[in-house]
N, C-alpha and C. Protein backbone atom coordinates (compact mmCIF):
# COMPACT_ATOMS: atom_id res chain seq x y z
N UNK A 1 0.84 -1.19 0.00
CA UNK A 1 0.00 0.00 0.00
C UNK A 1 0.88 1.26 0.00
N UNK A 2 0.80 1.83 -0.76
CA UNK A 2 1.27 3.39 -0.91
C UNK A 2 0.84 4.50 0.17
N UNK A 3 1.36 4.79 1.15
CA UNK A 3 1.60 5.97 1.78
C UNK A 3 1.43 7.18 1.20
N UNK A 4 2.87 7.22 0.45
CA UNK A 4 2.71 8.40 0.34
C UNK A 4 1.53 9.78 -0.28
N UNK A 5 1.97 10.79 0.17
CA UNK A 5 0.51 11.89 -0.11
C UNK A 5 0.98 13.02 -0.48
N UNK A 6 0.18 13.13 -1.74
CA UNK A 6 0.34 14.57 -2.46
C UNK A 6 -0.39 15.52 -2.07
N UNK A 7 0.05 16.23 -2.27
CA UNK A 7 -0.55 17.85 -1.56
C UNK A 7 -0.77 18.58 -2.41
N UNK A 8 -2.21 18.95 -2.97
CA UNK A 8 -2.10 20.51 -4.40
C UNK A 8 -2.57 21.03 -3.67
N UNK A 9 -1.68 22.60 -3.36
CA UNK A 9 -1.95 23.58 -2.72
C UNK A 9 -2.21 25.18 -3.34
N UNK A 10 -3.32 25.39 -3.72
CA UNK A 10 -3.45 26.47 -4.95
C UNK A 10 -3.89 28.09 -3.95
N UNK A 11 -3.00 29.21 -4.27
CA UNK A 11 -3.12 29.93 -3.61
C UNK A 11 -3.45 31.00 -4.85
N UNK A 12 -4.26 31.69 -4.61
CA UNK A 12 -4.20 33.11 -5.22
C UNK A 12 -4.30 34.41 -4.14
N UNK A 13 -3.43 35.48 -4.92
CA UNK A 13 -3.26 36.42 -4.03
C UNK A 13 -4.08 37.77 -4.58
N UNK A 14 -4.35 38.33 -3.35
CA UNK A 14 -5.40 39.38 -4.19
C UNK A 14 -4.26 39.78 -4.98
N UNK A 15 -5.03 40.99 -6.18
CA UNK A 15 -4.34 41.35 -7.65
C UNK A 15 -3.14 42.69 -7.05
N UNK A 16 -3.22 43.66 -5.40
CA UNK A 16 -2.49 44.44 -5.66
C UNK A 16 -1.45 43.65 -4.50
N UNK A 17 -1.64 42.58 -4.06
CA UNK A 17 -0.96 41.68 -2.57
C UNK A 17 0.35 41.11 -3.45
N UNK A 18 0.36 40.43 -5.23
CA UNK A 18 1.03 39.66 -5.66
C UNK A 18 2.31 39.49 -5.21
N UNK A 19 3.48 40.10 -5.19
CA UNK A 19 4.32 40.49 -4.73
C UNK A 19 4.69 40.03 -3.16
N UNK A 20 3.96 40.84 -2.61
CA UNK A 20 4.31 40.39 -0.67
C UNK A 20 3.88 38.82 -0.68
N UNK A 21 2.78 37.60 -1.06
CA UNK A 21 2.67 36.45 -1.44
C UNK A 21 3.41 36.04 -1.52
N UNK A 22 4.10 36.38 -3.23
CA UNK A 22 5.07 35.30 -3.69
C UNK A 22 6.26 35.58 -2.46
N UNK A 23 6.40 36.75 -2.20
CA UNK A 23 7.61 36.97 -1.12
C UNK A 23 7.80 35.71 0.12
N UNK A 24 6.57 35.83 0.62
CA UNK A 24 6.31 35.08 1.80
C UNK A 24 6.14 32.96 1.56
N UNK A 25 5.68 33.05 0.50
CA UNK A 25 5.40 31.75 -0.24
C UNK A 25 6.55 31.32 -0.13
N UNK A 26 7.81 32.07 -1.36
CA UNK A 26 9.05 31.38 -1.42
C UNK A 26 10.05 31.46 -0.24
N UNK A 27 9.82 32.10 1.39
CA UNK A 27 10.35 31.75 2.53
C UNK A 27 9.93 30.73 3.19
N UNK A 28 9.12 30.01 2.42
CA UNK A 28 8.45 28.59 3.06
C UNK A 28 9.55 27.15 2.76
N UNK A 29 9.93 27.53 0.88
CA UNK A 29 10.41 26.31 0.48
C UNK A 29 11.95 25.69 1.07
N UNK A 30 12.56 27.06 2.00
CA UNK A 30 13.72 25.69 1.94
C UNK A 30 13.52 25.09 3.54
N UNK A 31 12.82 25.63 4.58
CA UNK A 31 12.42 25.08 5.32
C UNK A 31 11.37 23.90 5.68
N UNK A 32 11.04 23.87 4.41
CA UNK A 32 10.12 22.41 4.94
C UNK A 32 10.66 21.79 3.93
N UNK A 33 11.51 21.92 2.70
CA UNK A 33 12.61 21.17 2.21
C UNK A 33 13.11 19.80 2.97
N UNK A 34 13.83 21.04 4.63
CA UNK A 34 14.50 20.40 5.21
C UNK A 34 13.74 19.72 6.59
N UNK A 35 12.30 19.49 6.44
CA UNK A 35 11.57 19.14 7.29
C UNK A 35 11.07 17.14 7.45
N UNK A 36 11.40 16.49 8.09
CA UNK A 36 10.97 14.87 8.46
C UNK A 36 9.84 14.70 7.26
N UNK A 37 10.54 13.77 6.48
CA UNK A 37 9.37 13.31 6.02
C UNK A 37 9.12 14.06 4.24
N UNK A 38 9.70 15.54 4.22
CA UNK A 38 9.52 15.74 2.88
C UNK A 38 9.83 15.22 1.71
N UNK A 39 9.13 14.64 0.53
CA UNK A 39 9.99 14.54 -0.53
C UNK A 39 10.48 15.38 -1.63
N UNK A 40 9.04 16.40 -1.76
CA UNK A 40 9.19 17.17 -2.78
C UNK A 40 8.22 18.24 -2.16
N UNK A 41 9.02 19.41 -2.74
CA UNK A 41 8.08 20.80 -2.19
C UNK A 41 8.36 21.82 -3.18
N UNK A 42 7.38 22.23 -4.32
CA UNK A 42 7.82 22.74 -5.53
C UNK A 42 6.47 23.76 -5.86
N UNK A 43 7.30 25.07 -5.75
CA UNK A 43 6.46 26.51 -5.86
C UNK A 43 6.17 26.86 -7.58
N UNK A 44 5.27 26.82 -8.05
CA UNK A 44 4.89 27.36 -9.33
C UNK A 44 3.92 28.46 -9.53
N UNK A 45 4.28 29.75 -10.37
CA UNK A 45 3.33 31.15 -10.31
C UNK A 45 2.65 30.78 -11.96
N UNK A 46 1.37 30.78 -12.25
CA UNK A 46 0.70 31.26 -13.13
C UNK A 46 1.42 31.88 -14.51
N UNK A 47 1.53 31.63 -15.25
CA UNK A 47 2.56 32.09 -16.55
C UNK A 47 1.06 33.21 -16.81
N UNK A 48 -0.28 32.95 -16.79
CA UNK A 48 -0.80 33.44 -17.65
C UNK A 48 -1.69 34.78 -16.15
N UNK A 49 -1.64 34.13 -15.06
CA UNK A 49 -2.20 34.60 -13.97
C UNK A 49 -1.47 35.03 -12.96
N UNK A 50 -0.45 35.83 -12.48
CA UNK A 50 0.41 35.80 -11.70
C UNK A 50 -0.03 36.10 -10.02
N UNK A 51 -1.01 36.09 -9.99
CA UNK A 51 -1.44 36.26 -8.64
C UNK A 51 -1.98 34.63 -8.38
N UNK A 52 -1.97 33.74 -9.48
CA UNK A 52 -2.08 32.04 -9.04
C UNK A 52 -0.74 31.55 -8.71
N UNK A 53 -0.45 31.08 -7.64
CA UNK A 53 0.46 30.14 -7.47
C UNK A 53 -0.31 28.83 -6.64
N UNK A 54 0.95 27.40 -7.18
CA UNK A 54 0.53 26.55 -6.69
C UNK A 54 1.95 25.49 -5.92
N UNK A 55 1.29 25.15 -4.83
CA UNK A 55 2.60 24.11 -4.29
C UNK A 55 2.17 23.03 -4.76
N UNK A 56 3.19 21.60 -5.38
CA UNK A 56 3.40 20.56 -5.07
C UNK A 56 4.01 19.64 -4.35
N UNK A 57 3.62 19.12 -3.66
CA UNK A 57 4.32 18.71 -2.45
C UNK A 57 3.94 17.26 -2.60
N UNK A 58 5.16 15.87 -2.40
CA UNK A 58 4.97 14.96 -1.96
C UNK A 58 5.63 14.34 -0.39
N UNK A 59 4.94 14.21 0.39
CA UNK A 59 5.14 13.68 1.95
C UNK A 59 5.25 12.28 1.76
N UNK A 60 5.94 11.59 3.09
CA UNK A 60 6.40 10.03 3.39
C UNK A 60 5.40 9.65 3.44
N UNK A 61 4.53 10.32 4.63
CA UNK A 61 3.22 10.06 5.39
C UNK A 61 1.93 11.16 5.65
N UNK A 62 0.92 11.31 5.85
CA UNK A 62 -0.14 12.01 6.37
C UNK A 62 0.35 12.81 7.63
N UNK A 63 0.66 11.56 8.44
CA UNK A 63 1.11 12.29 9.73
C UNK A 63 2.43 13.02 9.74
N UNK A 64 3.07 13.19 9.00
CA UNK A 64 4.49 13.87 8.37
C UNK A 64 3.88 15.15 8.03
N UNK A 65 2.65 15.08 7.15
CA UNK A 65 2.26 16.31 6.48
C UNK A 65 2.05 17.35 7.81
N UNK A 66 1.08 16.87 8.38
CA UNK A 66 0.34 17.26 9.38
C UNK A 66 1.05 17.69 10.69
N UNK A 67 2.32 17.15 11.01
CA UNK A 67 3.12 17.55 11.50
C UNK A 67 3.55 19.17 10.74
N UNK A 68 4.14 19.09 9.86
CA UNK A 68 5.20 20.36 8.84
C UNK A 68 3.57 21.57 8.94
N UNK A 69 2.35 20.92 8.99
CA UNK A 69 1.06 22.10 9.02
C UNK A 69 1.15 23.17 10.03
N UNK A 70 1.66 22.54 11.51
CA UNK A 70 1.89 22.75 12.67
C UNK A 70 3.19 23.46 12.76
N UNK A 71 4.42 24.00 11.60
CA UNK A 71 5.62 24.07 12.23
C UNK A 71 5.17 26.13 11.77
N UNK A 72 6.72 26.52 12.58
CA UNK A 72 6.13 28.10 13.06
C UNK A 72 6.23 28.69 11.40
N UNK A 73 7.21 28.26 10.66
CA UNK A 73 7.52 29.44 9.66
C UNK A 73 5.91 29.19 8.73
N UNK A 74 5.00 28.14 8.73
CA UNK A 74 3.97 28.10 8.21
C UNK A 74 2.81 29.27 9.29
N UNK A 75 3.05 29.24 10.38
CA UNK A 75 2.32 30.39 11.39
C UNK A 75 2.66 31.43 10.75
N UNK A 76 4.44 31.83 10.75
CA UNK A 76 4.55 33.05 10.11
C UNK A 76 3.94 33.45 8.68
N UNK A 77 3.85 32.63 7.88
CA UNK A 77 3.39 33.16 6.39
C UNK A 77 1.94 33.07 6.81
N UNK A 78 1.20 32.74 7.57
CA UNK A 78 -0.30 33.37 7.63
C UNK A 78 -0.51 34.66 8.52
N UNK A 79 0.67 34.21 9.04
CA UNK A 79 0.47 35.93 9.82
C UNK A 79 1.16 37.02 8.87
N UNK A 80 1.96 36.83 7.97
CA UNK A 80 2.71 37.81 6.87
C UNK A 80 1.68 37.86 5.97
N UNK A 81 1.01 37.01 5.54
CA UNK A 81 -0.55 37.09 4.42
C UNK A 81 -1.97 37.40 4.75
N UNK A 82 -2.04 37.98 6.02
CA UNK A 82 -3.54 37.66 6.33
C UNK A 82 -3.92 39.18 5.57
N UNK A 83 -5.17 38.98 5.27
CA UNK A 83 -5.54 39.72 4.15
C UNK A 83 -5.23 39.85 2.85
N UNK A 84 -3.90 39.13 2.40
CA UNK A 84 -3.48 39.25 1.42
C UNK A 84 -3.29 38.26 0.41
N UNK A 85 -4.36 37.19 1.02
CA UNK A 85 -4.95 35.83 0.22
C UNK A 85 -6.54 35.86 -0.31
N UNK A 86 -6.89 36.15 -1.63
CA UNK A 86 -7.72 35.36 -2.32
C UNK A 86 -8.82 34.59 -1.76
N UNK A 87 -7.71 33.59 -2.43
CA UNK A 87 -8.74 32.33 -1.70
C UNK A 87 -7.64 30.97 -1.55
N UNK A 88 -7.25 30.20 -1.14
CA UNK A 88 -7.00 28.79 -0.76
C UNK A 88 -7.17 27.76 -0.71
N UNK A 89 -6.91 26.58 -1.73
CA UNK A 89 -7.76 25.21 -2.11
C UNK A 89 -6.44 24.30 -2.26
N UNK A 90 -6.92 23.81 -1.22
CA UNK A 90 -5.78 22.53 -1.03
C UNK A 90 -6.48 20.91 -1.45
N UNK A 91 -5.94 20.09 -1.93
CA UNK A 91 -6.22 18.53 -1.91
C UNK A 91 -5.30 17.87 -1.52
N UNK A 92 -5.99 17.06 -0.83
CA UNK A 92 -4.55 15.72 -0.44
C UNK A 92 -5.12 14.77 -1.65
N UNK A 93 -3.83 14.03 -2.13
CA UNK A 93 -4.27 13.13 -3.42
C UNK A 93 -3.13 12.10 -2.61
N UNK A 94 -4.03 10.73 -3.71
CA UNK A 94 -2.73 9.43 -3.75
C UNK A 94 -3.04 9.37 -5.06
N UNK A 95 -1.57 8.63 -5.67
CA UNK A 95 -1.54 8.48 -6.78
C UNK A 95 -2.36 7.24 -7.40
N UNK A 96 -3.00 7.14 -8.41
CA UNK A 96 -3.44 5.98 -8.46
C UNK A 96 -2.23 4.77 -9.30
């Protein structure tokens, strides 16, 4: 049985926020890089939408994920974004 769990994490930032977002977004990736359990943690902006960005993320485990949900520099980027998110649509996927 396959464990592991993908994460699509789709963020848009309001249209005049873009900027402070991506700022705060890309102080996320090398710390949970280096977090138990990560495999892959990969930031992509909208070619055609630049206020869309999306994470891909593959974890060991659920409880790995869910752990890294809980760590502070993820506190900090909601406290560096509040107001300055859109909207937020995450899925956990397994691969089939």
């Amino acid at each position: 049985m396959n464990t592991t769990l993908t994460i699509i994490a789709k963020i848009e930032a309001n249209p005049d926020q873009v900027e402070r977002v991506k700022a705060e977004l890309v102080k996320l990736i090398e710390p949970t890089r280096k977090e138990a359990g990560c495999i892959q943690y990969d930031l992509h902006q909208d070619n055609e939408n630049p206020a869309v960005f999306l994470f891909y993320e593959n974890w060991e485990t659920r409880d790995l994920w869910l752990a890294h949900m809980e760590n502070e520099h993820l506190k900090a980027y909601m406290a560096a974004t509040e107001g300055a998110v859109a909207s937020f649509v995450l899925n956990e996927m397994s691969r089939i």
